[in-house]
PDB file of N, CA and C in Angstrom:
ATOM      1  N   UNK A   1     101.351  65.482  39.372  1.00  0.00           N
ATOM      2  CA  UNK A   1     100.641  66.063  38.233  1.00  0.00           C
ATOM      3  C   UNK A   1     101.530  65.930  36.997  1.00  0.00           C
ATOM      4  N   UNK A   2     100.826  65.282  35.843  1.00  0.00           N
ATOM      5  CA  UNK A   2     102.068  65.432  34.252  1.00  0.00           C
ATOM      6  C   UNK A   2     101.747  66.907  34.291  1.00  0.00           C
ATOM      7  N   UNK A   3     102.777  66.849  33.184  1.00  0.00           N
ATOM      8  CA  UNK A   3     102.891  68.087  32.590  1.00  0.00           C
ATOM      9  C   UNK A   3     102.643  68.185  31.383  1.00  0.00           C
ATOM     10  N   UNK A   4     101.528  69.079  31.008  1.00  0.00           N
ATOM     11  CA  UNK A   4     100.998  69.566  30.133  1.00  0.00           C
ATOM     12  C   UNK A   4     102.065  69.832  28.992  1.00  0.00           C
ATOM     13  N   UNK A   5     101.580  69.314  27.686  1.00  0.00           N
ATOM     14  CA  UNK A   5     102.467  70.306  26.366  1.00  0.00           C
ATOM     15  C   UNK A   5     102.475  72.026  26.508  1.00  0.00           C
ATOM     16  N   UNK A   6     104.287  72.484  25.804  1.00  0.00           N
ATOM     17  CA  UNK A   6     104.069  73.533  26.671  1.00  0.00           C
ATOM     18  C   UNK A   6     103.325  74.410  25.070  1.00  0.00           C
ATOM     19  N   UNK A   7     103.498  73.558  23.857  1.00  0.00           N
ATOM     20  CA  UNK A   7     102.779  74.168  22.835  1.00  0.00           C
ATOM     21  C   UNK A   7     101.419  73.957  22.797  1.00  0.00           C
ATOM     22  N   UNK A   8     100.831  73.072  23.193  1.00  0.00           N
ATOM     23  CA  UNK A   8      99.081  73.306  23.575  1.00  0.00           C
ATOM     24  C   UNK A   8      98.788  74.691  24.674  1.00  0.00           C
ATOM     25  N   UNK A   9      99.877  74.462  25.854  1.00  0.00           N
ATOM     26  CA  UNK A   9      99.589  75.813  26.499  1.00  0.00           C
ATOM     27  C   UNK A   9      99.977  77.067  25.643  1.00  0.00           C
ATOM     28  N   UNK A  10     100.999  77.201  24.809  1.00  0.00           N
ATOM     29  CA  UNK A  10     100.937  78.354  24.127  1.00  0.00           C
ATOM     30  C   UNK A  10      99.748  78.763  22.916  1.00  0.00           C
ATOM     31  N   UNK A  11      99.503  77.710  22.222  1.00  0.00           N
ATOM     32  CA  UNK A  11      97.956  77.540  21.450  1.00  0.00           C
ATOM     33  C   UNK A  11      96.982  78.293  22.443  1.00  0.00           C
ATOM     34  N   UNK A  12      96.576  78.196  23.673  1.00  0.00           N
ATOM     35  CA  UNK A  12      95.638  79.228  24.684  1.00  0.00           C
ATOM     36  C   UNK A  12      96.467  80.177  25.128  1.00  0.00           C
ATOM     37  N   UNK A  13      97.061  80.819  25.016  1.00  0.00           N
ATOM     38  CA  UNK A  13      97.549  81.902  25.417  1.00  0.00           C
ATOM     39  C   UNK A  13      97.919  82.628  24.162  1.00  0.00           C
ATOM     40  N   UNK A  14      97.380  82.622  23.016  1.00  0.00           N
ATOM     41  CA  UNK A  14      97.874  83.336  21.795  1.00  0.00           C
ATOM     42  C   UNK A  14      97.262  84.778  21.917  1.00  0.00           C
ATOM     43  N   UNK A  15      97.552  85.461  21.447  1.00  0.00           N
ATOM     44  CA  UNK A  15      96.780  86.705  21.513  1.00  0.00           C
ATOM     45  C   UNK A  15      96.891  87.665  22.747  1.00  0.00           C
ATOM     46  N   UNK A  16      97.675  86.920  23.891  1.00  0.00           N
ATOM     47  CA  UNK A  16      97.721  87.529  25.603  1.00  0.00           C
ATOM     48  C   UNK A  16      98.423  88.872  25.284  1.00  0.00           C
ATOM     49  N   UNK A  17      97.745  89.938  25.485  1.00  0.00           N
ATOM     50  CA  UNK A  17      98.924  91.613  25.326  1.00  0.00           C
ATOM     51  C   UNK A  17     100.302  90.991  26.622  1.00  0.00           C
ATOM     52  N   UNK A  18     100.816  91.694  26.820  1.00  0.00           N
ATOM     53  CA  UNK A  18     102.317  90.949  27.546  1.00  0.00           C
ATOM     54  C   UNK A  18     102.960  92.603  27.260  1.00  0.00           C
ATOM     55  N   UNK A  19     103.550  92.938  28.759  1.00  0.00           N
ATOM     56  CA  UNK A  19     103.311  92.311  29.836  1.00  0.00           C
ATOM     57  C   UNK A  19     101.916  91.815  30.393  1.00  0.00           C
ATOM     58  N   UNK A  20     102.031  90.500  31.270  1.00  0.00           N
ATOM     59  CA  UNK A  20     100.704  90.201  31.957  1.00  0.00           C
ATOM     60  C   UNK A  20     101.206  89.255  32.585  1.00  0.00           C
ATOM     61  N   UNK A  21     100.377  89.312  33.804  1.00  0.00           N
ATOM     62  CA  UNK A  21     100.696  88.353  35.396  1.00  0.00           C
ATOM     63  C   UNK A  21     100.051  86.948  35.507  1.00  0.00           C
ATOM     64  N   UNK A  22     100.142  85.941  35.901  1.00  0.00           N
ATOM     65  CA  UNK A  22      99.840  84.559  35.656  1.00  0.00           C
ATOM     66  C   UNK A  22      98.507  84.857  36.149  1.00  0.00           C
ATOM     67  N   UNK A  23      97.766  85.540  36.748  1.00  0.00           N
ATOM     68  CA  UNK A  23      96.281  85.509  37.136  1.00  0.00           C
ATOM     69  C   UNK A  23      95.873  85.950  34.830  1.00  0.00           C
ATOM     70  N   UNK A  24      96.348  86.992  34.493  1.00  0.00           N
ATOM     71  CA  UNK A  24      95.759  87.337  33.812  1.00  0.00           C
ATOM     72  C   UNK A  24      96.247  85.851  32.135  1.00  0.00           C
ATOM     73  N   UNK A  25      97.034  85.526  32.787  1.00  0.00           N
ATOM     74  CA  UNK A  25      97.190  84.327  31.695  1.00  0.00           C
ATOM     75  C   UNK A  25      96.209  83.333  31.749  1.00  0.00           C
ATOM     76  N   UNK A  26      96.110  83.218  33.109  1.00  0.00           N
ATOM     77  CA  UNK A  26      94.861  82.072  33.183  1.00  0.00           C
ATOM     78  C   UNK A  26      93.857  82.216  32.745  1.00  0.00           C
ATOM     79  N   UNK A  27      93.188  83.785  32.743  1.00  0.00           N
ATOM     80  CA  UNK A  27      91.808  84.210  32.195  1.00  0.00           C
ATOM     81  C   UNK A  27      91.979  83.734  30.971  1.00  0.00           C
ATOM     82  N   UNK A  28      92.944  84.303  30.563  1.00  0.00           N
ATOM     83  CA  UNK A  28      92.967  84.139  28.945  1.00  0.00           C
ATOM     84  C   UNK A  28      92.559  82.916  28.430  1.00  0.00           C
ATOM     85  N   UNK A  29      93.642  82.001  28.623  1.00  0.00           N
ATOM     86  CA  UNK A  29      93.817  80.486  28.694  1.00  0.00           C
ATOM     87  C   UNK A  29      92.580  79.924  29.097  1.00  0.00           C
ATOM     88  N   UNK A  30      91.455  79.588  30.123  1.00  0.00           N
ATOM     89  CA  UNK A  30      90.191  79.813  30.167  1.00  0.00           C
ATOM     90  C   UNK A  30      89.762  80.381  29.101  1.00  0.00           C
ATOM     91  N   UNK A  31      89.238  81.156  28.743  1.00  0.00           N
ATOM     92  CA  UNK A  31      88.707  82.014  27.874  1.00  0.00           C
ATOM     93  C   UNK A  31      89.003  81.545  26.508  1.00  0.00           C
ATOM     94  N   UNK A  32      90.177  80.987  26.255  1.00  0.00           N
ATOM     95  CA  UNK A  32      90.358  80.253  24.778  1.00  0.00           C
ATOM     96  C   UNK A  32      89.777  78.863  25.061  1.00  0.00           C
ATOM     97  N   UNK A  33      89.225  78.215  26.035  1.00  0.00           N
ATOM     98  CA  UNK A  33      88.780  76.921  26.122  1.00  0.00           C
ATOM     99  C   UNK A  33      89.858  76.208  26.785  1.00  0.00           C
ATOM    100  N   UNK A  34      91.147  76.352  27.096  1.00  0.00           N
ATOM    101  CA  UNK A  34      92.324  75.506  27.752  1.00  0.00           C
ATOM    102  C   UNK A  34      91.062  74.267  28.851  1.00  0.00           C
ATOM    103  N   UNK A  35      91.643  73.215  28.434  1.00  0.00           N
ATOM    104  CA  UNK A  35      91.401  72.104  29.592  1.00  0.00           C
ATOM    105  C   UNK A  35      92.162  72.265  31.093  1.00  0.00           C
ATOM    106  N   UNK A  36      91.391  71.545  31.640  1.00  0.00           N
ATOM    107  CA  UNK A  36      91.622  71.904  33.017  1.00  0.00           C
ATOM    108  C   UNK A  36      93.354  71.428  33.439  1.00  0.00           C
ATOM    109  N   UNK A  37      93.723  70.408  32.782  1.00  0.00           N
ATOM    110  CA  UNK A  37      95.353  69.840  32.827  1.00  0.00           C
ATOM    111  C   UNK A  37      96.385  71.206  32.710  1.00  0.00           C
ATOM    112  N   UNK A  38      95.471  71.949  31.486  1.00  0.00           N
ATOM    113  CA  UNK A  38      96.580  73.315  31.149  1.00  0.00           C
ATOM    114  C   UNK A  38      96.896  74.409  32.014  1.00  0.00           C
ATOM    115  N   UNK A  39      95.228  74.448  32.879  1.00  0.00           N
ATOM    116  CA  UNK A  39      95.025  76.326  33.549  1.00  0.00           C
ATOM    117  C   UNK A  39      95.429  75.194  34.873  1.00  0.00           C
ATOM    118  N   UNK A  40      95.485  74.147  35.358  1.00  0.00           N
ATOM    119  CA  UNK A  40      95.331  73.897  36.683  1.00  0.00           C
ATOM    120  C   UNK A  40      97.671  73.974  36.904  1.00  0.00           C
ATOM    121  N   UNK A  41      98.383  73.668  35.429  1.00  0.00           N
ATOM    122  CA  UNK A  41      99.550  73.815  35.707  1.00  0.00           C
ATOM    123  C   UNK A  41     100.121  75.451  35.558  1.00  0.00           C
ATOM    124  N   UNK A  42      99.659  76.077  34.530  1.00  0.00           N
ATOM    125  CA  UNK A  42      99.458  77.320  34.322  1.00  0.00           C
ATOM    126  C   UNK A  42      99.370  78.394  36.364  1.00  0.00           C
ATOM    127  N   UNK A  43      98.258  77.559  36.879  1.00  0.00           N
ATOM    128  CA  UNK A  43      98.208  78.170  38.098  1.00  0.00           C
ATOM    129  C   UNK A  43      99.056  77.741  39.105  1.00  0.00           C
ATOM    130  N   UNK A  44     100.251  76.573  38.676  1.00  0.00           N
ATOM    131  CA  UNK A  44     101.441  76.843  39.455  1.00  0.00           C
ATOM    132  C   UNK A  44     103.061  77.494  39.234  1.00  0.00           C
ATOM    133  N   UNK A  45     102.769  78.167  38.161  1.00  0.00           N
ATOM    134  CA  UNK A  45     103.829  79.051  37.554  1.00  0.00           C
ATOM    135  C   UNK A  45     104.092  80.446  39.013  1.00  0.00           C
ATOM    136  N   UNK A  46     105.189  80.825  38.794  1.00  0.00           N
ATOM    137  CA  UNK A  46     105.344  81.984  40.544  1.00  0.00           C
ATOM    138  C   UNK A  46     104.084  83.296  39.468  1.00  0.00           C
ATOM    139  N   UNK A  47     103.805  83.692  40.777  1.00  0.00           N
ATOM    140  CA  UNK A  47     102.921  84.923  40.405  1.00  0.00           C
ATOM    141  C   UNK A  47     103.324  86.347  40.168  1.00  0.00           C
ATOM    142  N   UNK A  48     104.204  86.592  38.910  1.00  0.00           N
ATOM    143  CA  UNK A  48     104.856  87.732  38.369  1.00  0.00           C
ATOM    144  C   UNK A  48     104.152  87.778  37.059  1.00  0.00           C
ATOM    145  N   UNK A  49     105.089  89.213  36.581  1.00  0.00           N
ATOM    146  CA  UNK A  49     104.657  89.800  35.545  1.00  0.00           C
ATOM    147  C   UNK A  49     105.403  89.087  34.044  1.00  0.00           C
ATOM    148  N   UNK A  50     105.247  88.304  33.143  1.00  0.00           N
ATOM    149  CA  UNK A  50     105.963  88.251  32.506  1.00  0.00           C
ATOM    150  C   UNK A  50     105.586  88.956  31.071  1.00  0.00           C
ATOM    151  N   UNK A  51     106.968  88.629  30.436  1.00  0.00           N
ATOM    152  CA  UNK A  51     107.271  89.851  29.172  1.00  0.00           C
ATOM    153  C   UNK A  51     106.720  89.366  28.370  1.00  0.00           C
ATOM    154  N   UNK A  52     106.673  87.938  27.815  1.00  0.00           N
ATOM    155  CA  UNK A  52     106.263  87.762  26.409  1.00  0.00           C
ATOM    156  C   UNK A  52     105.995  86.186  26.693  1.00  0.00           C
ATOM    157  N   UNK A  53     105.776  85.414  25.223  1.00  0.00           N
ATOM    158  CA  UNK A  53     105.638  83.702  25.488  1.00  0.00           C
ATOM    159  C   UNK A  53     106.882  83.038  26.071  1.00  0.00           C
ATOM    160  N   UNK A  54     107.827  83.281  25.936  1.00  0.00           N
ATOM    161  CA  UNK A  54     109.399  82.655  26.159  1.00  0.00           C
ATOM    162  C   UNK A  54     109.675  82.507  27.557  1.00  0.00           C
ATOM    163  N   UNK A  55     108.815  83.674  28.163  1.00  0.00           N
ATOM    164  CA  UNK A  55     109.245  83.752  29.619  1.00  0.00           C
ATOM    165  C   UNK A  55     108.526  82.554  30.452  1.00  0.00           C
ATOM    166  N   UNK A  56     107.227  82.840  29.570  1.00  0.00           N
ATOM    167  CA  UNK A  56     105.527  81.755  30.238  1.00  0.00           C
ATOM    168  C   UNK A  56     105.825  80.176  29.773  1.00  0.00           C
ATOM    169  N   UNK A  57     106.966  80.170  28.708  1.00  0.00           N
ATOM    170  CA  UNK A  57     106.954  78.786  28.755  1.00  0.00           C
ATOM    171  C   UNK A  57     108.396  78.548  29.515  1.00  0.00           C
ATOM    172  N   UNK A  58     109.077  79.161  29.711  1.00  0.00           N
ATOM    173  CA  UNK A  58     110.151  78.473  30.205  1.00  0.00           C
ATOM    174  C   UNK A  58     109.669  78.045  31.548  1.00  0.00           C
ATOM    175  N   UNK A  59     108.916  78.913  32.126  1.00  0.00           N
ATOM    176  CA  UNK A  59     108.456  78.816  33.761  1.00  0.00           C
ATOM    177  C   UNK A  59     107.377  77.920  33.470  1.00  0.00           C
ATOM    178  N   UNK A  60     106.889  77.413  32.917  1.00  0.00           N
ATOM    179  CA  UNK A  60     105.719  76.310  33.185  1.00  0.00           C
ATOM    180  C   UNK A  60     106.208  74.922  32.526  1.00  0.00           C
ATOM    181  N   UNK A  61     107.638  75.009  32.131  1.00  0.00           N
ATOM    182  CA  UNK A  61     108.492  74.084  31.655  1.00  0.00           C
ATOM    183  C   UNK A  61     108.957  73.503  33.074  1.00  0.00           C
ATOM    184  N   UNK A  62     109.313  74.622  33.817  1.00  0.00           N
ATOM    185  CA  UNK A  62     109.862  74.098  35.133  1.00  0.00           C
ATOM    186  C   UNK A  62     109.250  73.295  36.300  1.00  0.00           C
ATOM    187  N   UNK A  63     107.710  74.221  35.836  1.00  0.00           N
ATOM    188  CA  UNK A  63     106.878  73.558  36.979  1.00  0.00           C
ATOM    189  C   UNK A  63     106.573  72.565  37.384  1.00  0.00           C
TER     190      UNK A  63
END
């Protein structure tokens, strides 16, 4: 799988209250229109709580 830009994934996730858990990022991300490339890498990030954007991109940097 490429990997998605991690600033297009932050463009769908703007607005996410934080803390929030990768189920509830995905809604979001969905919900702003994210393409399927974004929520399908988005849904292999580990399934915790994170604090803010810094945390959500470093971990979907890794993925």
């Amino acid at each position: 799988m490429s990997q998605p830009d991690p600033i297009r994934m932050q463009k769908y996730l703007s607005g996410v209250d934080y803390p929030a858990g990768r189920d509830d990022l995905v809604r979001h991300a969905q919900d702003e229109g994210a393409d399927d490339e974004v929520l399908d890498h988005l849904r292999t990030i580990p399934d915790r709580t994170y604090d803010g954007p810094n945390a959500v991109s470093a971990e979907f940097s890794k993925s």
